[in-house]
Protein backbone atom coordinates (compact mmCIF):
# COMPACT_ATOMS: atom_id res chain seq x y z
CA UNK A 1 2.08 -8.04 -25.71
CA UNK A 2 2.67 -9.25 -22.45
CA UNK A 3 0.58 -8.25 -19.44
CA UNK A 4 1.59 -7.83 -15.73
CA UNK A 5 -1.54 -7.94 -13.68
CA UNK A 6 -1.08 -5.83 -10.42
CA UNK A 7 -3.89 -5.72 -7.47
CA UNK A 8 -4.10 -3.13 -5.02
CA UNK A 9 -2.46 -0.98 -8.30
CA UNK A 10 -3.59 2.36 -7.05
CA UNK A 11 -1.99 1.92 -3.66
CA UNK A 12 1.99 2.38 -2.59
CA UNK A 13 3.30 -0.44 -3.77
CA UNK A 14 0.85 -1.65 -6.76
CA UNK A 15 1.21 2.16 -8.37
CA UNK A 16 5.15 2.22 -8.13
CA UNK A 17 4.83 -1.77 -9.52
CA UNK A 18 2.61 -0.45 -12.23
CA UNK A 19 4.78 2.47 -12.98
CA UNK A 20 8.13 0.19 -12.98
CA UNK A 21 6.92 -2.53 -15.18
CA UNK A 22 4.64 -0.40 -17.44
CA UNK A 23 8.54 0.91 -18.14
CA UNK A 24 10.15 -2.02 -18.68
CA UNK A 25 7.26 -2.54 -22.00
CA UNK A 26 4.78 -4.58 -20.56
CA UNK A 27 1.25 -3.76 -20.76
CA UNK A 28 -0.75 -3.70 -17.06
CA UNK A 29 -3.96 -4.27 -16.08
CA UNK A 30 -4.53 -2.50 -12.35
CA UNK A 31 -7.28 -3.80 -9.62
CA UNK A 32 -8.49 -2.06 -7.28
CA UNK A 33 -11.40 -0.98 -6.12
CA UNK A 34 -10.51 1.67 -3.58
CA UNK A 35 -11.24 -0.52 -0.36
CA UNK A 36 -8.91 1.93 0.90
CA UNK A 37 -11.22 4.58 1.71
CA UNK A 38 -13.60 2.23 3.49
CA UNK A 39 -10.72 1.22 5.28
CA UNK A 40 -9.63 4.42 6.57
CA UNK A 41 -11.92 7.06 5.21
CA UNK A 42 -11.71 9.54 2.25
CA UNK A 43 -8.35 10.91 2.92
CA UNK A 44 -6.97 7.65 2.21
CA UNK A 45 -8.75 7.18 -0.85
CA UNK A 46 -6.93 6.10 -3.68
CA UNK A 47 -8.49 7.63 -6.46
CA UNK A 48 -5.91 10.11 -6.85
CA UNK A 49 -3.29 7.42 -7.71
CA UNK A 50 -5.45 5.89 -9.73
CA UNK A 51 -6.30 8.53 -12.13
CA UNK A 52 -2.45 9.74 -12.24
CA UNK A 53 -2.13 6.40 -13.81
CA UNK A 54 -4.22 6.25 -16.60
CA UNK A 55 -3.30 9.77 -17.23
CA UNK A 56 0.38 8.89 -17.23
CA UNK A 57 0.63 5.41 -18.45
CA UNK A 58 -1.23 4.34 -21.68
CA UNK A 59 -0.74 0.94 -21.70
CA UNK A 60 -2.38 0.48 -18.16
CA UNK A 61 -5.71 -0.54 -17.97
CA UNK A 62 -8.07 -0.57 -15.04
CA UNK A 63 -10.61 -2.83 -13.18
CA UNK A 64 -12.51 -1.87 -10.32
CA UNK A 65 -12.75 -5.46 -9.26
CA UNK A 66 -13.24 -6.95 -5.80
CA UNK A 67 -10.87 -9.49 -5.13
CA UNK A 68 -13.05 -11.38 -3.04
CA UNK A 69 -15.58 -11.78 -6.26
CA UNK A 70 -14.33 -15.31 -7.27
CA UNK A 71 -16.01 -15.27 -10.74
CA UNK A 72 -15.19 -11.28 -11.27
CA UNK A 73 -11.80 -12.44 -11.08
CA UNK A 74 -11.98 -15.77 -12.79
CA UNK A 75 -13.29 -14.06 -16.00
CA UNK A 76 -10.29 -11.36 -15.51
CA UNK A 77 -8.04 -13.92 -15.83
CA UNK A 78 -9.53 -15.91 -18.69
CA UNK A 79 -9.98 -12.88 -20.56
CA UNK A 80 -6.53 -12.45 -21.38
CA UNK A 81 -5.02 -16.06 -20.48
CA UNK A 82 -1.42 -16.52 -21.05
CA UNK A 83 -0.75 -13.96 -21.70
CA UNK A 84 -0.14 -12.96 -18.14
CA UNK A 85 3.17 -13.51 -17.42
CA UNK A 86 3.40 -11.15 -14.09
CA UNK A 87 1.10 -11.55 -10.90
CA UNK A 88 1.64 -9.00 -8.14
CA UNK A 89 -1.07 -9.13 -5.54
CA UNK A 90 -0.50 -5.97 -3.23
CA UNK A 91 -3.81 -5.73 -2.28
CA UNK A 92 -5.26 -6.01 1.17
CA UNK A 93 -6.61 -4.83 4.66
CA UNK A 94 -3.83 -3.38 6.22
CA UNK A 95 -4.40 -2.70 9.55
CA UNK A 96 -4.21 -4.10 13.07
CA UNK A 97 -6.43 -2.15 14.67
CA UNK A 98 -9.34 -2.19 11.70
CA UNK A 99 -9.18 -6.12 11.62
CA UNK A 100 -10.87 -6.65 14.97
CA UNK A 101 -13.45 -4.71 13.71
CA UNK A 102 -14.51 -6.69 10.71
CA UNK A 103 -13.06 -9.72 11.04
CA UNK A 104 -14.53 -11.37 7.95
CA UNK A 105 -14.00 -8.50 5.95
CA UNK A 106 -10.12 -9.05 6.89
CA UNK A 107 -9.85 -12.60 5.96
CA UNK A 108 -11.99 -12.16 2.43
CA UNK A 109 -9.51 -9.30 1.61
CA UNK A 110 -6.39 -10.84 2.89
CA UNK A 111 -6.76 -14.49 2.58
CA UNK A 112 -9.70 -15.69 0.46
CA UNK A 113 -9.32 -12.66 -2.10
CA UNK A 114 -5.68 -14.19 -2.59
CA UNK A 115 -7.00 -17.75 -3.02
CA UNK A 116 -9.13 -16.56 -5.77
CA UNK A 117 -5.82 -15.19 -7.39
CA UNK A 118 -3.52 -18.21 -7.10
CA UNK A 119 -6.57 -20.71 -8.62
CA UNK A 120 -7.16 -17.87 -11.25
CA UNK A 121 -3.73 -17.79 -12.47
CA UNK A 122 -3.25 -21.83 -11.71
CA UNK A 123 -6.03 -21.87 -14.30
CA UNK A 124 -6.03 -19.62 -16.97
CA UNK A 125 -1.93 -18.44 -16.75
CA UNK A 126 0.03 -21.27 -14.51
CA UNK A 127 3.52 -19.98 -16.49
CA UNK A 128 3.06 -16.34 -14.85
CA UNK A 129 5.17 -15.53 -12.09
CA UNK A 130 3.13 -14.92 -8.60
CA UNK A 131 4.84 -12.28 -6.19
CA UNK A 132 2.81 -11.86 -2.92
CA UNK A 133 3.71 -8.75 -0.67
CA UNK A 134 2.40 -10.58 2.59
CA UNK A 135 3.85 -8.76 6.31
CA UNK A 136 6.25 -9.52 8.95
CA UNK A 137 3.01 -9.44 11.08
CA UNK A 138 3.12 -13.44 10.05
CA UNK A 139 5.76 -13.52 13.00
CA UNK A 140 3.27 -12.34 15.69
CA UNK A 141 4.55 -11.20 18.85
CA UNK A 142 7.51 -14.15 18.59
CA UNK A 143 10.25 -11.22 17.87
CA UNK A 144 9.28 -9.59 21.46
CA UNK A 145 11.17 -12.59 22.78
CA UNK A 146 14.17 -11.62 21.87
CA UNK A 147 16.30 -10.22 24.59
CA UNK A 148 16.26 -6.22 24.04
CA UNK A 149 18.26 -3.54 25.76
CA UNK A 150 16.67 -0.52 26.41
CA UNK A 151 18.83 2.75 25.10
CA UNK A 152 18.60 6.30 24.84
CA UNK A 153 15.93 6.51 21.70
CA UNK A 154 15.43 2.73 20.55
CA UNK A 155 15.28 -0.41 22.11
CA UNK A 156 18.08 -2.46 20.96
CA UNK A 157 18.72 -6.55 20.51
CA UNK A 158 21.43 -7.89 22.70
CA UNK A 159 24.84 -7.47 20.08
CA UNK A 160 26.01 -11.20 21.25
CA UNK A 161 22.44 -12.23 19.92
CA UNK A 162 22.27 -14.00 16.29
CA UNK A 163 20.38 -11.47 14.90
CA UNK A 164 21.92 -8.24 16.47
CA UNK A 165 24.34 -7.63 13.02
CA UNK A 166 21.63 -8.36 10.42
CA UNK A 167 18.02 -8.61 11.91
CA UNK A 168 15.25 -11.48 11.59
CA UNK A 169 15.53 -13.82 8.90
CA UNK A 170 12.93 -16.49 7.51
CA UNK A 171 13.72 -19.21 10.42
CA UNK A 172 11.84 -17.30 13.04
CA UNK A 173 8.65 -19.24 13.91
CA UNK A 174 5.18 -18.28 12.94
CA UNK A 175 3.69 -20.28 15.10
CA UNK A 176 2.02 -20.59 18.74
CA UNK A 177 2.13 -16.47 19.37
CA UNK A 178 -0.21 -13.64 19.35
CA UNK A 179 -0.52 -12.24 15.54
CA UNK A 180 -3.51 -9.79 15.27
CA UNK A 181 -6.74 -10.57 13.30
CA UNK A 182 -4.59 -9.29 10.20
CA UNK A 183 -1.58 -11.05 11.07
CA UNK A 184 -3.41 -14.41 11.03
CA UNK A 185 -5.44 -13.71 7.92
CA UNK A 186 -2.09 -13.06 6.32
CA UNK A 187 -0.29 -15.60 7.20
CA UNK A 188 -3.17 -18.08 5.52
CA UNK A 189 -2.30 -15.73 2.80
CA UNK A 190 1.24 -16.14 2.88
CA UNK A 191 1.12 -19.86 3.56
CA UNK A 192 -1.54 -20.58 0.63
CA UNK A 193 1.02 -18.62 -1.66
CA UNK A 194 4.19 -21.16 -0.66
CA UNK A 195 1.90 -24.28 -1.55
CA UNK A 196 0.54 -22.98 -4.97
CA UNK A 197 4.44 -23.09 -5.24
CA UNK A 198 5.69 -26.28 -3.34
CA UNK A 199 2.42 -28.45 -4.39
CA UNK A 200 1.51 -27.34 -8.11
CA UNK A 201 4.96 -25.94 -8.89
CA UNK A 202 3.99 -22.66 -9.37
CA UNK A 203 6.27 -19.83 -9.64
CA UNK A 204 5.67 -18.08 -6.24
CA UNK A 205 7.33 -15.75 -3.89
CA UNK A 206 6.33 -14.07 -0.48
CA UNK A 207 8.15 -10.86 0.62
CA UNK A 208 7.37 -10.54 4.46
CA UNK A 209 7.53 -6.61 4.59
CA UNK A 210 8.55 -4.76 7.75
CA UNK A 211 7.12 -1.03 7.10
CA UNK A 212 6.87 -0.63 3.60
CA UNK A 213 6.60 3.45 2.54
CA UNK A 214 7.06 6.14 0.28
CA UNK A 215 6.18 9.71 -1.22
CA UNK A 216 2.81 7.99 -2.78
CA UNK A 217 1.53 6.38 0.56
CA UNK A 218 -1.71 7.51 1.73
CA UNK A 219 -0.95 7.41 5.43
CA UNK A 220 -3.75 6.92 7.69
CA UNK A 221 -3.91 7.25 11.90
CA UNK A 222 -4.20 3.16 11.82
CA UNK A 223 -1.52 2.17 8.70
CA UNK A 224 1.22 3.79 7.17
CA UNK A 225 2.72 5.20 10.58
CA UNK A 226 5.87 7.21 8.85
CA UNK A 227 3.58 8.52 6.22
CA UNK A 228 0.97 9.54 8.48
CA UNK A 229 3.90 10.85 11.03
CA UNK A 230 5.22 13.27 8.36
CA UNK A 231 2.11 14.27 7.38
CA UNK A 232 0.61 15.41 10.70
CA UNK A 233 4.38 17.10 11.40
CA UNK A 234 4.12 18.74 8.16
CA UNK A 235 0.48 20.04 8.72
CA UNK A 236 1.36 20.70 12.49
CA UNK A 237 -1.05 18.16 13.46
CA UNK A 238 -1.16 15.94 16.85
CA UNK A 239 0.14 12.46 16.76
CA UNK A 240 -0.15 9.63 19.61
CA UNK A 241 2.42 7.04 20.06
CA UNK A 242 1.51 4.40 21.14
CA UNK A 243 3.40 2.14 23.76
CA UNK A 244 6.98 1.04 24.70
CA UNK A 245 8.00 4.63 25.38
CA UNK A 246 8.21 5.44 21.54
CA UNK A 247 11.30 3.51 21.84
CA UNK A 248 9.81 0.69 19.46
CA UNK A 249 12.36 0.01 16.30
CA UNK A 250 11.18 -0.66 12.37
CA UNK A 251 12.90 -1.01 9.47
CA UNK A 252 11.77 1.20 6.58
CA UNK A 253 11.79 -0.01 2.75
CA UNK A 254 11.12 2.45 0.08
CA UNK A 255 8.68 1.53 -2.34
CA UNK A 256 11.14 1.73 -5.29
CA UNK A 257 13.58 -0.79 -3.73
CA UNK A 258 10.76 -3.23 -2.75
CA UNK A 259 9.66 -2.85 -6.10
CA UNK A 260 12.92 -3.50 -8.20
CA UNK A 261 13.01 -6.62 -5.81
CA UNK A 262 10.00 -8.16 -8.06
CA UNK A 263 11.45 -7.14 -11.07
CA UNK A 264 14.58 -9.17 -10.22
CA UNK A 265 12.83 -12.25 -9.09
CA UNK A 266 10.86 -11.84 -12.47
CA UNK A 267 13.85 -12.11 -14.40
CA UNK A 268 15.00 -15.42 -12.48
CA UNK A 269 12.10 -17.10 -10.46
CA UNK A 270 11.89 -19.95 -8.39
CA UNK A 271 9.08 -21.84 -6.98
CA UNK A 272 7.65 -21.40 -3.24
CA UNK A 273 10.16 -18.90 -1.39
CA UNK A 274 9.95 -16.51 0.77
CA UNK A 275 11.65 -13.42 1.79
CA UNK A 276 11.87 -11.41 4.74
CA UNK A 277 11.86 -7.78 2.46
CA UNK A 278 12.41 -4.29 4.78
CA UNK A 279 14.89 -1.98 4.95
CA UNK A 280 16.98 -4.10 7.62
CA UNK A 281 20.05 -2.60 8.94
CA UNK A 282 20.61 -0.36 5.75
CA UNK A 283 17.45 1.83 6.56
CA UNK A 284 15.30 1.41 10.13
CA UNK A 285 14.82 3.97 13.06
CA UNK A 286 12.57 4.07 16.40
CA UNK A 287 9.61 6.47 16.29
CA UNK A 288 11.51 9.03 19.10
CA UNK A 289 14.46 8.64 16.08
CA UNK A 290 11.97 9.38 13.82
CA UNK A 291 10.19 12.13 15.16
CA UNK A 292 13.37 14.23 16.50
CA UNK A 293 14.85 13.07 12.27
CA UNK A 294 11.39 15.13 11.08
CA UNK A 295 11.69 18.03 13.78
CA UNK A 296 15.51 18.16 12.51
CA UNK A 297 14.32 18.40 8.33
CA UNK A 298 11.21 21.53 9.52
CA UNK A 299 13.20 23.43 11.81
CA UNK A 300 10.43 23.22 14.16
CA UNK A 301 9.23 20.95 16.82
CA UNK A 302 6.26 18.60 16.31
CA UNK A 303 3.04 18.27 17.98
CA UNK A 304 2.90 14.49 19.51
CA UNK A 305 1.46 13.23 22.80
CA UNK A 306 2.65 9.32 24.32
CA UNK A 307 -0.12 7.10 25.47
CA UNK A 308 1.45 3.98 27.31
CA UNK A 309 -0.96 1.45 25.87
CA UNK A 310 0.70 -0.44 23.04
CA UNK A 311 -1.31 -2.30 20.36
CA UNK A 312 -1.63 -5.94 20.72
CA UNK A 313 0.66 -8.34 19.04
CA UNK A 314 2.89 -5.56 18.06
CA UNK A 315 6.08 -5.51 17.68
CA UNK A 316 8.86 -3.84 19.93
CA UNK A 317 12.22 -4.01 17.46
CA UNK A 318 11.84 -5.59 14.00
CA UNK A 319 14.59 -5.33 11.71
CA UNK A 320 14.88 -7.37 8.45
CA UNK A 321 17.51 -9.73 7.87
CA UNK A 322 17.77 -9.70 3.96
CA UNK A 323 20.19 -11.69 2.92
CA UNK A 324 18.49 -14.55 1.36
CA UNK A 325 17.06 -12.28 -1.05
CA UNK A 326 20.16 -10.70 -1.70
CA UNK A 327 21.82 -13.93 -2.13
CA UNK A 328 19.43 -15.20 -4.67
CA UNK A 329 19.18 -11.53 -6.60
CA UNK A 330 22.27 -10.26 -6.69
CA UNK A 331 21.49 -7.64 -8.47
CA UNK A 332 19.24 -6.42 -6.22
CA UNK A 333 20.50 -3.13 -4.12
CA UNK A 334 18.48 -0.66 -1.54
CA UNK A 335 18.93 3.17 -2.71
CA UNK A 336 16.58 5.01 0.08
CA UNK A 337 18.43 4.89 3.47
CA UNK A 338 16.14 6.28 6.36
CA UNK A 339 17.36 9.94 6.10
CA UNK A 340 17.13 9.51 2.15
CA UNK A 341 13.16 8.33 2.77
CA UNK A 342 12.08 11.04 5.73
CA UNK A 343 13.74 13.49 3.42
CA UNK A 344 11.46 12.73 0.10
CA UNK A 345 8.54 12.36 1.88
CA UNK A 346 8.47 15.89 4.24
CA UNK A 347 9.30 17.76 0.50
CA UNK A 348 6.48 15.85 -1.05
CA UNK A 349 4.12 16.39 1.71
CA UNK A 350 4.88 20.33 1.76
CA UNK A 351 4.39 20.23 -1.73
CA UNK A 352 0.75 18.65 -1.25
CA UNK A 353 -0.18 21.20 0.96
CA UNK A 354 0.75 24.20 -1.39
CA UNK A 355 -1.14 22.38 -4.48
């Protein structure tokens, strides 16, 4: 039987990967070793996800592997060969803020863990297709060049600019601009992935997220700001936004669409591309947008204080250009508009806190 191999499969995206391809017939082995909570404590623990899984899903299979143990994952991989024919590595240290704190953890997570991957598979599986969710932090701070106009609720690119109708594509440098500890261990991440593609002729593809979320994302104050958002309106807790008046834009991909994404590149790869994957103009909002969207779904205003401080590197508008992925995957449509997302994740939140 063939076996997709998905890391970080307890998170948001590697537990909606697990749960698509597991029903599409292929067998999955899951790693993950709950980094999460050290990350961001025990409410962002994993191990929820993980045991709805293996509840759920009998032909998943689970390793509580560190993908920064070169031979742990070396002997994965040779265990079951070729017969591999799916790599999605989700897994990593997500945060901005939490990188300058351990910066070696970062880069052993983000970019050595995914070395060991890409020589692993190179190895023992070098037909399997390699999809890499890397960030849009790979940009830096180079989108805060752009000329903005400030509005009512969101800050706004210029409409005579190139990007104003569909966002940022791939062209926009990565170089020579402020990134974050975690951008730059990403983008080693991201650039490794490419040249397993270009230089060995691997099948490998980076998707360049913008905010990737969902019902299942285990939103924390330092990653996963709309989860976290709706959970702290939900549970009328106090939230702090940070910087640029709250007037800072993101696009917002649902884990389902992102995830359908990799099943169409699956079907059809190629070798070495990359993809800038959000919601782009189809689904993106500023966090005032946001909040007042939430207030507007309870009925009730939220608790939220402003602190003027932004965090460093980040950015002020980001919305995905898409295209090129479209182009290449036609098949490939969005389904969760903003409203659509907001909507799922305040009922699934209530529903949490009556459990």
């Amino acid at each position: 039987m063939p076996i997709a191999l998905v890391t970080g499969s307890a998170g948001l995206i590697g537990a909606e990967t697990v749960r698509f391809v597991a029903g599409k017939g292929l067998d999955v082995i899951g790693v993950d070793n709950d980094m999460r909570r050290y990350f961001f404590g025990p409410e962002a623990s994993t191990a929820p996800s993980r045991a709805g899984l293996e509840q759920a899903l009998p032909a998943y299979r689970h390793e509580s592997l560190d993908i920064r143990d070169q031979a742990g994952i070396d002997a994965l991989f040779k265990r079951y060969g070729k017969d591999i024919v799916l790599v999605v590595h989700t897994a990593a240290q997500p945060s901005h803020d939490w990188a300058a704190r351990e910066p070696f953890t970062d880069f052993g997570v983000n970019a050595l863990g995914t070395l060991n991957l890409l020589e692993a598979t190179r190895q023992h599986c070098p037909e399997a297709v390699f999809l890499f969710t890397s960030t849009n932090k790979v940009y830096g701070d180079a989108p805060n060049v752009l000329p903005l106009v400030e509005g009512e609720s969101r800050y706004e690119l210029a409409p005579d600019h190139p990007y104003a109708e569909h966002g940022i594509d791939e062209s926009l440098t990565i170089d020579q601009s402020m990134h974050s500890i975690f951008g730059a261990s990403k983008v080693a991440a991201d650039v490794m992935v490419q040249e397993y593609g270009r230089y060995f002729g691997m099948k490998t593809a980076v998707f360049r997220g913008g905010c990737l979320t969902g019902p299942g994302h285990a939103g924390a104050p330092l990653h996963g700001f709309l989860a976290y958002l709706v959970k702290c309106a939900v549970h009328n807790t106090p939230y702090t936004v940070l910087g640029y008046k709250g007037k800072q834009v993101r696009d917002n991909i649902h884990s389902h669409d992102l995830v359908s994404a990799f099943w169409e590149v699956f079907q059809a790869p190629r070798s070495g591309e990359v993809y800038n994957a959000g919601g782009g103009r189809f689904s993106n909002c500023s966090m005032l947008e946001a909040i007042a969207h939430i207030e507007t779904l309870l009925g009730r205003p939220m608790t939220w204080e402003y602190k003027p401080q932004n965090r460093q590197g980040d950015h002020i508008w980001w919305i995905s250009d898409t295209r090129k992925l479209a182009a290449h995957y036609p098949g490939w449509k969005q389904q969760y508009d903003i409203g659509r997302i907001l909507a799922e994740m305040v009922e699934t939140e209530q529903a949490r806190g009556k459990a």
